[in-house]
Protein backbone atom coordinates (compact mmCIF):
# COMPACT_ATOMS: atom_id res chain seq x y z
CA UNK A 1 46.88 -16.83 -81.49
CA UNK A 2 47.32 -18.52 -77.94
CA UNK A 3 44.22 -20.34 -76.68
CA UNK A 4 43.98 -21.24 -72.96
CA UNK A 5 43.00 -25.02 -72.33
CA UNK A 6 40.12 -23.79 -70.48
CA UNK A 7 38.66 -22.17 -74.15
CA UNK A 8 39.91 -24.90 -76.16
CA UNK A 9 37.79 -27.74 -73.87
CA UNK A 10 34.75 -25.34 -73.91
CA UNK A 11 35.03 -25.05 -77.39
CA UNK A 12 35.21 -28.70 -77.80
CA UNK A 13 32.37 -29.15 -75.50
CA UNK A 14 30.23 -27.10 -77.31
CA UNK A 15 31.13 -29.00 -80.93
CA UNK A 16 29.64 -31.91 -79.38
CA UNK A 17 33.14 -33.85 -79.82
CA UNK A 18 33.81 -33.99 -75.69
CA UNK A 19 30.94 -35.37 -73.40
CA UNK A 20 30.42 -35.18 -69.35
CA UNK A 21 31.51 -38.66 -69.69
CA UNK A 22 35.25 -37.70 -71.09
CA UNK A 23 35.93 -35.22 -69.38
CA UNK A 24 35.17 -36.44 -65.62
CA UNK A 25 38.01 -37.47 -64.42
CA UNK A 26 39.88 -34.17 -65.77
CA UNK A 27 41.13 -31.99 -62.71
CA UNK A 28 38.62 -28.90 -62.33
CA UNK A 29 37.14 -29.22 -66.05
CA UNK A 30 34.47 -31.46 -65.31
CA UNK A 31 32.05 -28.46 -65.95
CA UNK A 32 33.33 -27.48 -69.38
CA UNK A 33 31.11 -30.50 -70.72
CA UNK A 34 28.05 -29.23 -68.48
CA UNK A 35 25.37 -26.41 -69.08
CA UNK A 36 22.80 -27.28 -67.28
CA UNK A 37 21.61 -28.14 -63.94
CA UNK A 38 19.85 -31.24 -62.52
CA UNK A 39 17.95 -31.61 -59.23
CA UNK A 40 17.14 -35.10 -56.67
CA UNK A 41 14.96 -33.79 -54.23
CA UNK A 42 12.13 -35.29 -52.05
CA UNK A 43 8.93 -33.35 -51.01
CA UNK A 44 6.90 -31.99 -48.16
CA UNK A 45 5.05 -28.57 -47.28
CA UNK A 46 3.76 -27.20 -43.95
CA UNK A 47 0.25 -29.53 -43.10
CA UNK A 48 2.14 -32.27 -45.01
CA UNK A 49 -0.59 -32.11 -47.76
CA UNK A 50 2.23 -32.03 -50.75
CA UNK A 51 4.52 -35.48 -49.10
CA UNK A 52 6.21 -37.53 -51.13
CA UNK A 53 8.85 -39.84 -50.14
CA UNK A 54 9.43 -41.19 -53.42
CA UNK A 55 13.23 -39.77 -55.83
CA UNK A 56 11.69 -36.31 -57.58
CA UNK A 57 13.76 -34.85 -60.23
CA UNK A 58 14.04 -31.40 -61.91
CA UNK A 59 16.00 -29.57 -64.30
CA UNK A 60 17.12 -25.97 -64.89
CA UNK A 61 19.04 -24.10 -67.00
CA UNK A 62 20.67 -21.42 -65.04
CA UNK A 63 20.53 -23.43 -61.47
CA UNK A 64 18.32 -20.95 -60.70
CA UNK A 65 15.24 -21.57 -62.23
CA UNK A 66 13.84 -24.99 -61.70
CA UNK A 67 11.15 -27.04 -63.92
CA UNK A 68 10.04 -30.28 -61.91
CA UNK A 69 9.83 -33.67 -64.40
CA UNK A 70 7.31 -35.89 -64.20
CA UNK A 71 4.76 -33.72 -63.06
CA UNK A 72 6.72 -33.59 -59.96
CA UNK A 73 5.49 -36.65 -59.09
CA UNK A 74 8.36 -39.44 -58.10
CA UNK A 75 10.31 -40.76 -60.86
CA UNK A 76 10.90 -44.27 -58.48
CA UNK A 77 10.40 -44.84 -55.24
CA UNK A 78 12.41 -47.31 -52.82
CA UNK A 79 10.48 -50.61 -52.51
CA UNK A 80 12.44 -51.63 -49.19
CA UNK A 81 13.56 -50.82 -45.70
CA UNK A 82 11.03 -48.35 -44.75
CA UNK A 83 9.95 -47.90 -48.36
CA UNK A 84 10.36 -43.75 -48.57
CA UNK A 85 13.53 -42.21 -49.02
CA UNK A 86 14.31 -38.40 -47.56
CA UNK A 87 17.13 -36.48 -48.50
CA UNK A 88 18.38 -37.88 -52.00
CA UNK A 89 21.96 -36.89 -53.31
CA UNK A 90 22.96 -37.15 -57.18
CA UNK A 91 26.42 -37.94 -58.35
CA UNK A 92 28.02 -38.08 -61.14
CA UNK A 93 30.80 -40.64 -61.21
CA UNK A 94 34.71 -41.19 -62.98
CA UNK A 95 32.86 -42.73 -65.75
CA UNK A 96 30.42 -40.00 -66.55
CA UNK A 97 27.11 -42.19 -65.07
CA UNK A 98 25.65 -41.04 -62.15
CA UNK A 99 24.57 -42.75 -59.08
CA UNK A 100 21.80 -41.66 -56.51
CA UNK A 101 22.02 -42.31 -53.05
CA UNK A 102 19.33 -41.14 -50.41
CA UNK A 103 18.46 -41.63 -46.26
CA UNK A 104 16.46 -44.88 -45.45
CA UNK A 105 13.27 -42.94 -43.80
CA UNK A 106 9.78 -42.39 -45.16
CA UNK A 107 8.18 -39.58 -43.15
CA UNK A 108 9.36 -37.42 -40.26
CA UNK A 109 9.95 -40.47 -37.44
CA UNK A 110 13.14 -39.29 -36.86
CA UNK A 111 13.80 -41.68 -34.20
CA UNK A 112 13.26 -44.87 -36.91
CA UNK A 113 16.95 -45.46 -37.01
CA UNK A 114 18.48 -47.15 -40.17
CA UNK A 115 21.91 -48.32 -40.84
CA UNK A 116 21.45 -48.21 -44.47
CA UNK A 117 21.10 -46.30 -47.29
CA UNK A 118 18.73 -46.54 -50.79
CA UNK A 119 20.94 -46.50 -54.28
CA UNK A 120 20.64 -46.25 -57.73
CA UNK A 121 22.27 -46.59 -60.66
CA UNK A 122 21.56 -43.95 -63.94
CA UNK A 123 23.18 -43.50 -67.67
CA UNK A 124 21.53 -40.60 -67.97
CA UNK A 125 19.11 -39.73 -65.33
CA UNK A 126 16.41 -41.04 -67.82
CA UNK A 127 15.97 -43.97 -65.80
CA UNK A 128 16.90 -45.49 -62.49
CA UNK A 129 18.27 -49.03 -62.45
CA UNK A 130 20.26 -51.62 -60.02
CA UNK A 131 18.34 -50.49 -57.12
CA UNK A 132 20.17 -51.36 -53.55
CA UNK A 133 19.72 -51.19 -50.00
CA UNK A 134 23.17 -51.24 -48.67
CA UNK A 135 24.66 -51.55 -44.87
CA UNK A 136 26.98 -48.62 -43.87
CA UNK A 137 27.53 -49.20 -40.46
CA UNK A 138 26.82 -51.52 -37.44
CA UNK A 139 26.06 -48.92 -34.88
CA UNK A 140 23.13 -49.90 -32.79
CA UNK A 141 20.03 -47.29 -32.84
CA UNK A 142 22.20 -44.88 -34.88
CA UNK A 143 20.62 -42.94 -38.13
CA UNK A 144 22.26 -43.21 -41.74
CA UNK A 145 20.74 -39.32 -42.66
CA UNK A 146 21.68 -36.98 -45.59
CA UNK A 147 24.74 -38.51 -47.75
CA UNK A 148 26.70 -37.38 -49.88
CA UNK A 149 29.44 -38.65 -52.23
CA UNK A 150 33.18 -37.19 -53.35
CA UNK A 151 35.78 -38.96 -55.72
CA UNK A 152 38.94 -39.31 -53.72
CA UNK A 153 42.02 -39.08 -55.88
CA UNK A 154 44.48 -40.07 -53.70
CA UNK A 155 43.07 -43.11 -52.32
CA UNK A 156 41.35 -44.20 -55.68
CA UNK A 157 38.37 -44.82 -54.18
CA UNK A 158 34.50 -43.10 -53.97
CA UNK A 159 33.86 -41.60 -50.40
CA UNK A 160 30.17 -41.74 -49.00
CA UNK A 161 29.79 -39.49 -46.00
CA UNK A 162 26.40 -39.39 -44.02
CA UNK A 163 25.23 -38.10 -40.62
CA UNK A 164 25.20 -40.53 -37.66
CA UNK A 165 25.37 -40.82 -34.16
CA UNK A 166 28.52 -42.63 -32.51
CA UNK A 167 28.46 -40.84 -29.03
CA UNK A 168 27.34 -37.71 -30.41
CA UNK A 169 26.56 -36.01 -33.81
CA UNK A 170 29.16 -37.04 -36.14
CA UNK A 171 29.87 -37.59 -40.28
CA UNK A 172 30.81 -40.96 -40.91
CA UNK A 173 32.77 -42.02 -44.16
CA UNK A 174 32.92 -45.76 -45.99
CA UNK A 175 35.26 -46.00 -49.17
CA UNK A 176 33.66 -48.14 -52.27
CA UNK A 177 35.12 -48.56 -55.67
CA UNK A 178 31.33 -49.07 -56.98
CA UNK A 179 29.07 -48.21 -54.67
CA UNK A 180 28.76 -51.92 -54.40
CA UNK A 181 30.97 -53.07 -52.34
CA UNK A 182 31.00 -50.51 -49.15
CA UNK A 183 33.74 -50.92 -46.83
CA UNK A 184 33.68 -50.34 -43.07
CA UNK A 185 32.29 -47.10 -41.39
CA UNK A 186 34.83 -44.29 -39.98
CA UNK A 187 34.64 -40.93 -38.15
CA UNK A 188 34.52 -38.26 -40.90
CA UNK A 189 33.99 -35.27 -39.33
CA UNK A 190 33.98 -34.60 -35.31
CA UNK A 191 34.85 -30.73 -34.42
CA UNK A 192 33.98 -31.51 -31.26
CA UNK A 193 29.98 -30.84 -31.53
CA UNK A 194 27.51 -31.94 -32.90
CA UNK A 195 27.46 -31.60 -36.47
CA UNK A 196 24.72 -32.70 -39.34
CA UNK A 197 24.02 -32.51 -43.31
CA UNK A 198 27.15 -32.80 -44.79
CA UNK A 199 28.30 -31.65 -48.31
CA UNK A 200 31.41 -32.18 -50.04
CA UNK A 201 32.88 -30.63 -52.94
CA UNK A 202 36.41 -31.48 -54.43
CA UNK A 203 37.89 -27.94 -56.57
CA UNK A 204 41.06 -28.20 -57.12
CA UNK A 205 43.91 -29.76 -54.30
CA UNK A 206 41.08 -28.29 -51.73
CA UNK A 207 38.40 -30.50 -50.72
CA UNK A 208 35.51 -28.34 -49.56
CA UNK A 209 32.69 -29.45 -46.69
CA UNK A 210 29.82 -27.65 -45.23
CA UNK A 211 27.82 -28.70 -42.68
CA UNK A 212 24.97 -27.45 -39.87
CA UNK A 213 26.72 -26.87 -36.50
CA UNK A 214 23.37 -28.38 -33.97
CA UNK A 215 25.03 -26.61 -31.51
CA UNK A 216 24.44 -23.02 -33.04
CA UNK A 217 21.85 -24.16 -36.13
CA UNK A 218 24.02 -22.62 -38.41
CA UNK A 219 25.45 -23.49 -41.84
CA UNK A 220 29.57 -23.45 -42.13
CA UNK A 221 32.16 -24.63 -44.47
CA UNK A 222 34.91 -26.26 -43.98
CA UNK A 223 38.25 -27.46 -46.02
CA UNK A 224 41.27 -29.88 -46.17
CA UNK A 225 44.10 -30.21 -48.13
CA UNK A 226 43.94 -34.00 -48.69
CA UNK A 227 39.89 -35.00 -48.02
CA UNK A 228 41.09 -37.55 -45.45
CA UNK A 229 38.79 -38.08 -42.72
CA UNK A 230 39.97 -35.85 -39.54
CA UNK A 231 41.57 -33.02 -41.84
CA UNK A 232 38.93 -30.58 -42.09
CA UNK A 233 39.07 -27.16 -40.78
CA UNK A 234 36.20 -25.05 -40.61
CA UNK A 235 36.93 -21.35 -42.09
CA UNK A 236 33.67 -19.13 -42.43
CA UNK A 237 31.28 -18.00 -40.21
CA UNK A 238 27.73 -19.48 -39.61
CA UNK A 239 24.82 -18.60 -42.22
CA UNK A 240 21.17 -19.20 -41.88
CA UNK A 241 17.93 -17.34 -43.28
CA UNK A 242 14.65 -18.05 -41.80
CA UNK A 243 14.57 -19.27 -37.65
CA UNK A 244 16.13 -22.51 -38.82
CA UNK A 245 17.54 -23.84 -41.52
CA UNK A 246 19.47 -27.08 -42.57
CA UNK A 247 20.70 -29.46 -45.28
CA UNK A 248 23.72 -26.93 -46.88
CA UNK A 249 24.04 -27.82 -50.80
CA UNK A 250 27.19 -26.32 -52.43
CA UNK A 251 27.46 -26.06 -56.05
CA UNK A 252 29.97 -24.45 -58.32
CA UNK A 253 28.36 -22.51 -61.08
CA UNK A 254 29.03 -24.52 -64.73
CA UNK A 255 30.42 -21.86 -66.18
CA UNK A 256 33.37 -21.37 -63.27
CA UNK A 257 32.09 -17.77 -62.21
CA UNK A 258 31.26 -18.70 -58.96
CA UNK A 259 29.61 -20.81 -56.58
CA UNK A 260 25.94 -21.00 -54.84
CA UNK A 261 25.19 -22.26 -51.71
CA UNK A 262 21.72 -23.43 -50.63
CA UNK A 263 19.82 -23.69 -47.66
CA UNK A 264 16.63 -25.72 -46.93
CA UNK A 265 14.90 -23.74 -43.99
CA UNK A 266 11.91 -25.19 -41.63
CA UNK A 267 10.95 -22.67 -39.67
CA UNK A 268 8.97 -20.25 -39.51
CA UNK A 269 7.34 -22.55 -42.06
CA UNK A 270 8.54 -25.87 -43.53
CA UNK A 271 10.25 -26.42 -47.41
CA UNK A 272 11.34 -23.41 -47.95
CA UNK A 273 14.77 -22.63 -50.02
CA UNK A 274 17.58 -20.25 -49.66
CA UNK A 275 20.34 -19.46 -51.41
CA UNK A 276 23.91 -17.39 -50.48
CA UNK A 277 26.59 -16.68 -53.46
CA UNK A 278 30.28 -15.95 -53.80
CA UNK A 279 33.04 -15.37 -56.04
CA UNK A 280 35.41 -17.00 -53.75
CA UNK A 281 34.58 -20.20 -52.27
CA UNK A 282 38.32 -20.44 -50.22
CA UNK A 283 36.97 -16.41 -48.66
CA UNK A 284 34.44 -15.89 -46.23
CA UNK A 285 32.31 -13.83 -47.89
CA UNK A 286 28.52 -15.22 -49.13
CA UNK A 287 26.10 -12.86 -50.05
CA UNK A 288 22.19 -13.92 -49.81
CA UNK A 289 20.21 -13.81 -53.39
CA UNK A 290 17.01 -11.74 -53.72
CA UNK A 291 14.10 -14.85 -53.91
CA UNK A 292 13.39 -12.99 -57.13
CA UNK A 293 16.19 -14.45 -58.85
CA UNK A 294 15.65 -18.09 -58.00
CA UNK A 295 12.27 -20.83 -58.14
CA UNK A 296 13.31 -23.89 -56.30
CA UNK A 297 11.06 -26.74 -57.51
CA UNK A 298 7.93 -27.03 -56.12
CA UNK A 299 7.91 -28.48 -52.56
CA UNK A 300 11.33 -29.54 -52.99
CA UNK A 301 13.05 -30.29 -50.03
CA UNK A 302 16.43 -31.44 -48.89
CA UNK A 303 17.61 -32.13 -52.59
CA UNK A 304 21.35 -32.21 -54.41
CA UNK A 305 22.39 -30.54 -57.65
CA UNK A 306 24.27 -31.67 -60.51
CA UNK A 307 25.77 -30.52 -63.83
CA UNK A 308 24.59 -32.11 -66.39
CA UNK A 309 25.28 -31.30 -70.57
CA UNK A 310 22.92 -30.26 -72.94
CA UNK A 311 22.37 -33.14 -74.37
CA UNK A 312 21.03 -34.62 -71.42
CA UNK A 313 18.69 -31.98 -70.27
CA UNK A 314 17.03 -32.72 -73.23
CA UNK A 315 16.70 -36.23 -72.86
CA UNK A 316 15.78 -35.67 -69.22
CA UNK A 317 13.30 -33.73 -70.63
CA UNK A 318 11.33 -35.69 -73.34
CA UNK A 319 11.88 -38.38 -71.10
CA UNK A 320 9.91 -37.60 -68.21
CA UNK A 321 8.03 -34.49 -69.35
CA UNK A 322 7.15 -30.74 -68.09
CA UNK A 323 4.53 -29.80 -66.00
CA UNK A 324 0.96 -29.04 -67.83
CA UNK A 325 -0.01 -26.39 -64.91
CA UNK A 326 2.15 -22.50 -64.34
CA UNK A 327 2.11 -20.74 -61.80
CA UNK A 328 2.28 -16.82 -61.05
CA UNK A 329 5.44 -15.28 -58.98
CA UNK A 330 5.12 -12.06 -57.62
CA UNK A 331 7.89 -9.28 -58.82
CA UNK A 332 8.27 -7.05 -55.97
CA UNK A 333 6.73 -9.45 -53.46
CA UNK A 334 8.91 -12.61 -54.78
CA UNK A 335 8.10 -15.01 -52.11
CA UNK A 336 4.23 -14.41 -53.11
CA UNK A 337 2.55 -16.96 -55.98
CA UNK A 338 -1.24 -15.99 -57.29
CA UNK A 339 -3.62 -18.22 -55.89
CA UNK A 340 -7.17 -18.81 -54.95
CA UNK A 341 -8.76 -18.91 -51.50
CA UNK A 342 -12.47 -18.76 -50.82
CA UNK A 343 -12.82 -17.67 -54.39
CA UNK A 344 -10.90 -14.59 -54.44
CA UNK A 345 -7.67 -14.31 -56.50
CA UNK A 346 -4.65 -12.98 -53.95
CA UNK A 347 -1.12 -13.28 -53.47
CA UNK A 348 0.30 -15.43 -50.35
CA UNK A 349 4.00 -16.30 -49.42
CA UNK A 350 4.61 -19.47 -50.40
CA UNK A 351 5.27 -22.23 -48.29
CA UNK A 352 1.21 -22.94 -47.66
CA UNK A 353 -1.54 -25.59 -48.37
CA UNK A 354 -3.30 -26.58 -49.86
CA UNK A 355 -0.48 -26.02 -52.51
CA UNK A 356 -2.74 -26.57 -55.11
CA UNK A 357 -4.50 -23.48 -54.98
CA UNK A 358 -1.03 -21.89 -56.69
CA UNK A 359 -1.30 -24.21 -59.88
CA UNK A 360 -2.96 -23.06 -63.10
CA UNK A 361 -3.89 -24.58 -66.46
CA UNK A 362 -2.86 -21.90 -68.85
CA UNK A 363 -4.87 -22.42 -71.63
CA UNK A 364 -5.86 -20.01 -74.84
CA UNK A 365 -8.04 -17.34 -73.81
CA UNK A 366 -11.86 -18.08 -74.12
CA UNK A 367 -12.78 -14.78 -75.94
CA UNK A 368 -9.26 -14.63 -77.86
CA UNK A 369 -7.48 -17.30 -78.88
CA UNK A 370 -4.24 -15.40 -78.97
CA UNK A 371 -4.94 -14.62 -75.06
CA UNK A 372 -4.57 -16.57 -72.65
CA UNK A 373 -6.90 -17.88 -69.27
CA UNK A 374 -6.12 -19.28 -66.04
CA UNK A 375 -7.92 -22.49 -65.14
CA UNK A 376 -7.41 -24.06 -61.64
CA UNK A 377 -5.69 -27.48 -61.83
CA UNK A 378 -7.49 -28.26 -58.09
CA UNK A 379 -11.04 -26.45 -58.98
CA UNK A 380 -11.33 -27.76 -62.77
CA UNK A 381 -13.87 -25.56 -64.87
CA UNK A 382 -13.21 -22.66 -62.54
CA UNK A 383 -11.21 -20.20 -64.27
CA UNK A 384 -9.35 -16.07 -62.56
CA UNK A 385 -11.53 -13.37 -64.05
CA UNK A 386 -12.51 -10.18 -62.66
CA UNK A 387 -16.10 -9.17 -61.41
CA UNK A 388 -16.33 -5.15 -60.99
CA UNK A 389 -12.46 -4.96 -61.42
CA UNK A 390 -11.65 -7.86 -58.19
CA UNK A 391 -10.52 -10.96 -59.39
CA UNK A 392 -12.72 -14.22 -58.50
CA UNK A 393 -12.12 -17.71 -59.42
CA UNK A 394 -15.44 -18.97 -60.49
CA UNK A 395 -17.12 -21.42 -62.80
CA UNK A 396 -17.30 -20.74 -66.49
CA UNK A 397 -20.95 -20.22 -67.44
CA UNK A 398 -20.31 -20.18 -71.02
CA UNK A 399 -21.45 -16.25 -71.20
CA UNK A 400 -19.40 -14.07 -73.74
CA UNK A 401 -19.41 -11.50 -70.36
CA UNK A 402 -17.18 -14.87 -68.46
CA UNK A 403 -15.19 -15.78 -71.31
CA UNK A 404 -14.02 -11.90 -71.99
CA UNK A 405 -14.15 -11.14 -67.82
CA UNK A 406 -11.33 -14.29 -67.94
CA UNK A 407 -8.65 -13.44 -71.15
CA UNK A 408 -5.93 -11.43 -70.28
CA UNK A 409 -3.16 -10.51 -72.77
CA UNK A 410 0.50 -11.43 -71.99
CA UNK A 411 2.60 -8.39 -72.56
CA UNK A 412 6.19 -7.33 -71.27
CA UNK A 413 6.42 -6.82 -67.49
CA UNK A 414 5.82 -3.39 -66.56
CA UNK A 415 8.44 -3.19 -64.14
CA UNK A 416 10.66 -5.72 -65.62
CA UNK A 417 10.23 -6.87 -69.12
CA UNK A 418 11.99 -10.12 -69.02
CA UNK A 419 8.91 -10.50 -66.73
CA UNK A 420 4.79 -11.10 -67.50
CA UNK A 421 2.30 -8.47 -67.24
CA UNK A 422 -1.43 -9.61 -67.93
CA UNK A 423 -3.84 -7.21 -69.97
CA UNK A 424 -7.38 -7.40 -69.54
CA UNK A 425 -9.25 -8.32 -72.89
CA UNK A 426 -12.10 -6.50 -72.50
CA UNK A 427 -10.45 -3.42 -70.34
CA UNK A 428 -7.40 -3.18 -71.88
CA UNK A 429 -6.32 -0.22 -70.06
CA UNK A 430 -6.20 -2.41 -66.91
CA UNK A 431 -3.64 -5.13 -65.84
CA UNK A 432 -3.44 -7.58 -63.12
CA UNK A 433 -1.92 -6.60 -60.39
CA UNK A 434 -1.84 -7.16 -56.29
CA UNK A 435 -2.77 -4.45 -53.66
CA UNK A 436 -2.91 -5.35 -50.02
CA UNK A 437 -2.68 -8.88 -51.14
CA UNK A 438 -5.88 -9.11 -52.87
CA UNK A 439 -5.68 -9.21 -57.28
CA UNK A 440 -7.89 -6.44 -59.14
CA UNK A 441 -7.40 -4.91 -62.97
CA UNK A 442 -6.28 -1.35 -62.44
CA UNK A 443 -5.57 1.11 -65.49
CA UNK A 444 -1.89 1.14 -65.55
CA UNK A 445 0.77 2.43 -67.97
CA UNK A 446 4.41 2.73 -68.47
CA UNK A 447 3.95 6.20 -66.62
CA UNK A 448 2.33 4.41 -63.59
CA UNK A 449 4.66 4.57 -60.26
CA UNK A 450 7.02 2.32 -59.54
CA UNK A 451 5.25 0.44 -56.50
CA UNK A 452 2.00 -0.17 -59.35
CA UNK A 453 3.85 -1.31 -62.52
CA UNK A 454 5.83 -3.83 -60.01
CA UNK A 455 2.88 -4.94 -58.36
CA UNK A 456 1.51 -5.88 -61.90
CA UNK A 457 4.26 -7.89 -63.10
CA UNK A 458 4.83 -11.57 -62.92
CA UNK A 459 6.89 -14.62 -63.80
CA UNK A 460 5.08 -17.20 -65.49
CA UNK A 461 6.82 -20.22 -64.39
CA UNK A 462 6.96 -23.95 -63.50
């Protein structure tokens, strides 16, 4: 029987026998090595209170789902030029090792102009080494913002493209063999106004960049036969979601089914992620995902994604660790996380601060072992429980009445059971749920509407 080259490399891939590293400078099979995702992202939220300036780094399965490392606290963070980094790209090079490069700026003085950019080297994104402040251009009081990186076949040679100013808005482009050695600046990308954030994706003989037009604040895409600076043609229409939005991040799916573009939007609140889909990346045709079906990392702003094999997840993984706190998604409300606010247990759409207040301990439950209970990582000793059916996040007095009043059982979702729903220990009729925003154990059932059984389901996640 026939087997397409396509099945054979998977197939090899999964044996073990072909790594990310062999197969990276195979024409469109560089994902048959990789089945998992990694993110380099930076961090803010709307009063600033979750900043970081420092490389964070996260890792999902799907490309959906996202677990930050380290706590989602920085994994390094640039000890020169104006020691912060913003908008950090990862990229996996010919040789299979990835280098990260990211914008010179710590903060949101956008008019501190830089003409260089921060870069590291990685094996396997288990550490960061060879760090590098590098010169891209020579333009006076002109930015070096949001790069990104594409292997150019026919020139033999890396391309770094990056936002900058050179009598207007433009995309500049320097060649390097090893991100070493950069050589002189050159125009990119000038449609003729002002354009910011690119991304570029090589599939195939098309070379694929999207980009925020300032003139319109929308996202497009363009495309170009050869990659060559000056050759791109843009060929959808604008997207955005939310009043504003920025910082386009295309990625094709692992598994060749599609791709995902993302969106990091600042308005009506800051750091907050959106994502558009397609089966056809050369149509014009994206399609905006439900927020149920995706949990950027927390805080994450203006990152890049990267395919990465199992065998690095893992070692991405053990080396840098998973979060020790959860916290609670809403089902029908997907935007929503549980938290606490002036004691009471609600729901809120996330972006907010203190961020904190979304972040729980989940710890065995303190009247059943084989429950669990919520402890709050920013009010430690305070634990959810419910007080004449309203949830409260109070301190634990030691009382058999707390420690029952605070154990819930995890059972299937009631309106989803890939989902969480939480049983009360000590009124196990009742579940956790939201109404008008504010949490409360209700008796509930698989016979309970629709609008109830969703309101008392959850993802449990990072």
């Amino acid at each position: 029987m026939a087997i397409s080259r396509r099945a054979l490399i998977k197939a090899v891939a999964a044996s073990g026998a072909l790594t990310a590293a062999s197969v990276a400078g195979l024409p469109g099979v560089a994902w048959a090595a990789n089945t998992a995702y990694a993110m380099a992202y930076f961090t803010e939220t709307p009063s600033f209170q979750g900043a970081d300036y420092g490389l964070h780094l996260a890792v999902s399965r799907d490309g959906l789902n996202w677990t930050p490392l380290n706590q989602n606290n920085p994994v390094v963070t640039p000890t020169q030029g104006q020691l912060g980094l913003r908008d950090p790209f990862v990229f996996r090079k010919q040789d299979g090792t990835f280098v990260v490069l990211a914008t010179d700026l710590k903060g949101t003085n956008f008019g501190l102009n830089s003409q260089y950019l921060h870069m590291w080297d990685s094996t396997n994104l288990t550490n960061l080494t060879g760090y590098r402040r590098i010169r891209m251009h020579t333009l006076p009081n002109s930015h070096t913002w949001a790069p990104t990186a594409f292997w150019d076949a026919a020139r033999g040679q890396y391309a770094i493209v990056y936002s900058c100013n050179s009598g207007g808005d433009v995309l500049m482009v320097n060649y390097t063999s090893d991100f070493v050695n950069i050589g002189p600046q050159q125009v990119f990308f000038s449609p003729g106004f002002g354009v910011l954030d690119g991304d570029v994706v090589v599939d195939g003989s098309t070379t694929y960049l999207y980009y925020k037009n300032l003139s319109t604040g929308l996202l497009h895409g363009a495309r170009s036969s050869t990659g060559a600076p000056n050759s791109f043609t843009t060929y959808t229409s604008g997207l955005r979601m939310g009043n504003a939005i920025e910082a386009p991040l295309l990625v094709k799916n692992n598994d060749g089914s599609g791709w995902r573009l993302w969106g990091d939007s600042f308005s009506p609140v800051n750091a907050d992620y959106y994502i558009w889909s397609t089966s056809n990346i050369a149509g014009n045709s994206w399609t905006a995902l439900n927020q149920r079906d995706y949990t950027p990392p927390l805080n994450a702003k203006h990152g890049s994604v990267v395919g990465i094999s199992d065998a690095e997840y893992n070692a991405m993984v053990s080396r840098w660790g998973t979060p020790n706190w959860v916290r609670l998604k809403s089902s029908n409300l997907p935007d929503y996380f549980v938290r606490h606010s002036n004691g009471v247990g609600r729901i809120d759409p996330f972006p907010f601060d203190p961020y904190q207040d979304q972040l729980w301990r989940m710890v065995a439950g303190l009247s059943d072992s084989a429950g669990v209970s919520f402890e709050s990582v920013n009010r430690p000793g305070n634990f959810l429980r419910h007080s004449n059916y309203a949830i409260r996040l109070d301190p634990n007095d030691g009382s058999a009445t707390f420690r029952a009043d605070a154990t819930f059982h995890r059972t299937a979702g009631l309106a989803d059971a890939a989902w969480t729903s939480l049983r009360s220990a000590n009124f196990p009729d009742r579940y956790l749920r939201h109404a008008g925003n504010v949490l409360r154990i209700d008796p509930l059932s698989a016979g309970s509407s629709v609008t109830d059984r969703q309101d008392a389901t959850f993802r449990i996640t990072p």
